[in-house]
Protein backbone atom coordinates (compact mmCIF):
# COMPACT_ATOMS: atom_id res chain seq x y z
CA UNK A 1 24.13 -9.21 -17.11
CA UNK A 2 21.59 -8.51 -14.45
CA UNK A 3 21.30 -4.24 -13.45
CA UNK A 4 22.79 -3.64 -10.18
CA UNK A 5 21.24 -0.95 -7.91
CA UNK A 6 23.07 1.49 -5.53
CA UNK A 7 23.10 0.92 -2.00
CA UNK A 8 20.15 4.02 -0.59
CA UNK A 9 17.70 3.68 -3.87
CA UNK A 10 14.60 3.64 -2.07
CA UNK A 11 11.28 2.47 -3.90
CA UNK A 12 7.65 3.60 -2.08
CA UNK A 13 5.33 1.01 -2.49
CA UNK A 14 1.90 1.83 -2.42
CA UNK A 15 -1.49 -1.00 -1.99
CA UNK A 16 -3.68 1.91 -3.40
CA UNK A 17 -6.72 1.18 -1.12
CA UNK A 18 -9.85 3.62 -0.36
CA UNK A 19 -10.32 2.29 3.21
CA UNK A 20 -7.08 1.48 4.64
CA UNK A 21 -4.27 2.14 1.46
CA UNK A 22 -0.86 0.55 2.48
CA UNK A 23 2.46 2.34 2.25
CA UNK A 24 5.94 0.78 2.57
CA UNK A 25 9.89 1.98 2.14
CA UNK A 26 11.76 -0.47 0.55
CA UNK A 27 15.43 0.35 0.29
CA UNK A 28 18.63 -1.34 -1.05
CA UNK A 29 21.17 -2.32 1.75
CA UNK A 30 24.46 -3.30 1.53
CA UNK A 31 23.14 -7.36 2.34
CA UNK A 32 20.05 -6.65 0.33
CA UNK A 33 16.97 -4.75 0.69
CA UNK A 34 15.28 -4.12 3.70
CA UNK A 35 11.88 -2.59 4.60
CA UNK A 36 12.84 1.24 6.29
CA UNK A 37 9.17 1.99 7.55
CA UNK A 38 5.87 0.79 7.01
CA UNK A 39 1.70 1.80 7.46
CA UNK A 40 -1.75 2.02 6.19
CA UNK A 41 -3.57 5.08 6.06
CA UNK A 42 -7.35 4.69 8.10
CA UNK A 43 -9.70 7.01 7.15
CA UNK A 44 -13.04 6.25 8.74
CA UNK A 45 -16.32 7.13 7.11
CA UNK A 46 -19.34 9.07 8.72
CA UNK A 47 -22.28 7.02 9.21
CA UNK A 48 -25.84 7.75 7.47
CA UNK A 49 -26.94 8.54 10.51
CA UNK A 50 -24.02 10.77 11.60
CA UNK A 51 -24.45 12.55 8.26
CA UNK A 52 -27.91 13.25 8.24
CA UNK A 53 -27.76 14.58 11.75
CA UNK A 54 -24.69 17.34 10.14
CA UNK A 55 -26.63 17.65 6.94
CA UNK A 56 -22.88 15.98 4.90
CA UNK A 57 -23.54 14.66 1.90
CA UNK A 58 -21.82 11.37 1.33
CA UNK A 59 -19.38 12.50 -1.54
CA UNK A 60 -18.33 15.66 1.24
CA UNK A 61 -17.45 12.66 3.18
CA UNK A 62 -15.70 11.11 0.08
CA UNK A 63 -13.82 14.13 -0.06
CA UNK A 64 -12.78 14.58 3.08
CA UNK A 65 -10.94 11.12 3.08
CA UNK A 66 -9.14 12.00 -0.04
CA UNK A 67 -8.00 14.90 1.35
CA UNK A 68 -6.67 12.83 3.74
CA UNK A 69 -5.04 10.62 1.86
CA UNK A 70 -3.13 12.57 -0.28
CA UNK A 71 -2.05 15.04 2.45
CA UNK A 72 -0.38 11.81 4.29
CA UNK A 73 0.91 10.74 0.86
CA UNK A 74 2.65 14.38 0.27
CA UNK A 75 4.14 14.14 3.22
CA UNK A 76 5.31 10.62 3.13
CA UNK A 77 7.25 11.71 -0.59
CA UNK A 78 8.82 14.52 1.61
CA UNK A 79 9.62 12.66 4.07
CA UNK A 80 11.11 9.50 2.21
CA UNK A 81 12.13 11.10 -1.21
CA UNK A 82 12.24 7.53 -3.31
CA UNK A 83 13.50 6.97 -6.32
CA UNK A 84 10.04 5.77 -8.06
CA UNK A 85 6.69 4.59 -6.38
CA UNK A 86 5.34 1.40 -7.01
CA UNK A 87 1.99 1.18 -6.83
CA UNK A 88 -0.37 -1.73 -7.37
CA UNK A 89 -3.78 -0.42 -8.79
CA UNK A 90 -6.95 -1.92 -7.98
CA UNK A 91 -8.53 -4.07 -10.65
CA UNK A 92 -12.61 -3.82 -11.47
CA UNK A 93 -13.51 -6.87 -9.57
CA UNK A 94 -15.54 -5.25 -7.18
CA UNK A 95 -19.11 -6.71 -6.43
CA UNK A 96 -20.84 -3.73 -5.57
CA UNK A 97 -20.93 0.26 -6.95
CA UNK A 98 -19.26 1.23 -3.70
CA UNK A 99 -16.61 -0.91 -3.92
CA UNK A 100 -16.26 -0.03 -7.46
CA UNK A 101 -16.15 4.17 -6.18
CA UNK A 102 -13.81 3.45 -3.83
CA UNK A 103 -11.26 2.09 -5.86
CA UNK A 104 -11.77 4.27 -8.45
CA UNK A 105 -11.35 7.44 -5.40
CA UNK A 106 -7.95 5.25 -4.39
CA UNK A 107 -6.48 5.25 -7.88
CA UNK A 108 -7.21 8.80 -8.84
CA UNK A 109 -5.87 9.82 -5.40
CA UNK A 110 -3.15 8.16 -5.45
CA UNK A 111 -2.10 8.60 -8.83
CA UNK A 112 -2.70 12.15 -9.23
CA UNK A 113 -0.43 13.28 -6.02
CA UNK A 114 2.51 11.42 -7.32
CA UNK A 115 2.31 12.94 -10.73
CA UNK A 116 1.58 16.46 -9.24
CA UNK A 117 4.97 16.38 -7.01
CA UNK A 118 6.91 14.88 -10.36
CA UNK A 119 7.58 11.18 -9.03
CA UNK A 120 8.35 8.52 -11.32
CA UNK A 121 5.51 5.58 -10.92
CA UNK A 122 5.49 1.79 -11.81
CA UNK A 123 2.11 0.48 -12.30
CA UNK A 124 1.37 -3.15 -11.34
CA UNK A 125 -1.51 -5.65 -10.76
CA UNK A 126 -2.65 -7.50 -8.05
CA UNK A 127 -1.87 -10.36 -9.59
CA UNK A 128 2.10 -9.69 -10.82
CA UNK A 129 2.46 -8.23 -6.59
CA UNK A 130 1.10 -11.85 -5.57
CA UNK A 131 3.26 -13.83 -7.64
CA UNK A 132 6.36 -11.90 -6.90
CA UNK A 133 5.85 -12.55 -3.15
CA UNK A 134 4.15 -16.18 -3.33
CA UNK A 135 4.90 -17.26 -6.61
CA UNK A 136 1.08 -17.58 -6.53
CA UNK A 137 -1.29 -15.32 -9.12
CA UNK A 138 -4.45 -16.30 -6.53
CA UNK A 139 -2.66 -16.04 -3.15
CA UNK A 140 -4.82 -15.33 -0.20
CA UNK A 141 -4.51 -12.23 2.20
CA UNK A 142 -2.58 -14.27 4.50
CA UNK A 143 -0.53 -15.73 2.44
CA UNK A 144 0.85 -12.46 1.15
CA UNK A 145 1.37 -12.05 5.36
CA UNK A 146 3.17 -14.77 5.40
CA UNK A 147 5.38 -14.25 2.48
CA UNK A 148 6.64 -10.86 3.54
CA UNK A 149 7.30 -12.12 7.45
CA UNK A 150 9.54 -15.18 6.06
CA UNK A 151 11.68 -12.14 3.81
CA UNK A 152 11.55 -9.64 6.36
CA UNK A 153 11.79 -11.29 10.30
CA UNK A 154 11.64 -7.56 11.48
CA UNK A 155 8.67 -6.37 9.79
CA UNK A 156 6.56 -3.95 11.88
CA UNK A 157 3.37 -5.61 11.70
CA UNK A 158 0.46 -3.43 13.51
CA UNK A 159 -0.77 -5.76 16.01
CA UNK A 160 -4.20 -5.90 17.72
CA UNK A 161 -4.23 -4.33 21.46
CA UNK A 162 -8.14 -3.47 22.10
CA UNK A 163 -10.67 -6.04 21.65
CA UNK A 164 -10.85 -10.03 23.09
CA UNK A 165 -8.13 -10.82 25.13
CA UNK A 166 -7.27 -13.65 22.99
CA UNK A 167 -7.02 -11.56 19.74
CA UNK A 168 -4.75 -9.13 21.27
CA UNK A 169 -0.77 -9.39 20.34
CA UNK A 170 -2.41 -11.30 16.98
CA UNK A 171 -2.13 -9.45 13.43
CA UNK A 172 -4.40 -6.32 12.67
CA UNK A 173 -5.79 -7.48 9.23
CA UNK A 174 -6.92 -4.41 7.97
CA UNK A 175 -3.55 -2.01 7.86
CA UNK A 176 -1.73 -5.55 7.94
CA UNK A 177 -2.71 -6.85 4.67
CA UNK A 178 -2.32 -3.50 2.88
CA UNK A 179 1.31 -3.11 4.72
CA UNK A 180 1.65 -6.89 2.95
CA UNK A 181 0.79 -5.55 -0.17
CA UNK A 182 2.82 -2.54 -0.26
CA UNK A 183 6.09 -4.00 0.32
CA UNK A 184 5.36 -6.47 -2.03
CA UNK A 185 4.64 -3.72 -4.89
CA UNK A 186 8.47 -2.04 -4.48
CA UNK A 187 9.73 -5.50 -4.40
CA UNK A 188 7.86 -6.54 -7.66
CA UNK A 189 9.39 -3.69 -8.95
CA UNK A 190 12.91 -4.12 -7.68
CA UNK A 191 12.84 -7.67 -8.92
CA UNK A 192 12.34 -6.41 -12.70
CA UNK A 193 14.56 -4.07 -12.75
CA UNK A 194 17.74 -6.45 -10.87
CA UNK A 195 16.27 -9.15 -13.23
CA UNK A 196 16.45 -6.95 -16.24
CA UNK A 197 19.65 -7.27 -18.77
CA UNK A 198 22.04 -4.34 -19.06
């Protein structure tokens, strides 16, 4: 018999990103479970040129986006109090050392606030979060877009409003695809544990 879940258990899922990590509530509804709130987190690095000119050294800079980070994850467990945080950790198929930092920066980050504040965590891959929203292990950015706007109608997608006319009103990729991601790591975990016999 399938484990049933009381109406209010919330679930935080996390796309643990360097650049832009995605955050999402999930919570269980009386009809079923519906997203509460939704965002990425956009920390913008100081160019070379910035940095040379205010003598930073590039891991200062590193630091000062962590910092920012976890400050806006603390507040986000304060705010939201869930029940466990489901996070999908990045995997090491970065092409370059910097991509390979960041993500390494995103996981630690991540990882070490929830465990400092005493949250439970569920761990999960890129590829489990793509098949639990497309059914498909390889799914594309967009397709994980897709996915969460058929399940959720009402989903606050961050929409472009500088830039071309014509691109404005469209989908802002960058805290888009991580707000994709995020939802779809509390629903990967709410779908193993309603799945998973008493």
């Amino acid at each position: 018999m399938p484990t049933t879940l009381p109406v209010g258990f919330r679930v935080l899922g996390i796309d643990a990103g360097f650049a832009a990590p995605g955050w999402s509530v999930v919570q269980v509804g009386n009809e079923g479970f519906e997203v509460k709130k939704a965002g990425a987190i956009i920390t913008t690095g100081t160019s070379a040129k910035e940095r040379k000119k205010g003598k930073i050294y590039k891991s200062e800079d590193d630091a000062r986006r962590i910092e920012e980070i976890a400050g806006t994850f603390r507040e986000l467990l304060c705010e939201f109090d869930p029940h466990i945080v489901a996070i999908e950790l990045p995997t090491s198929g970065a092409k370059s050392a910097a991509a390979i930092k960041g993500m390494a920066y995103a996981a630690a980050c991540v990882v070490s606030v929830m465990k400092a504040m005493d949250f439970k965590v569920y761990y999960l891959t890129p590829r489990a979060n793509k098949l639990t929203a497309t059914a498909d292990r390889l799914a594309s950015k967009q397709a994980m877009v897709d996915a969460i706007s058929r399940q959720f109608p009402n989903f606050p997608w961050p929409l472009k409003t500088t830039g071309m006319k014509k691109n404005r009103g469209k989908l802002d990729e960058v805290p888009g695809y991580a707000m994709a991601d995020a939802t779809s790591a509390a629903l990967t975990y709410l779908a193993e544990v309603v799945n998973k016999p008493e």
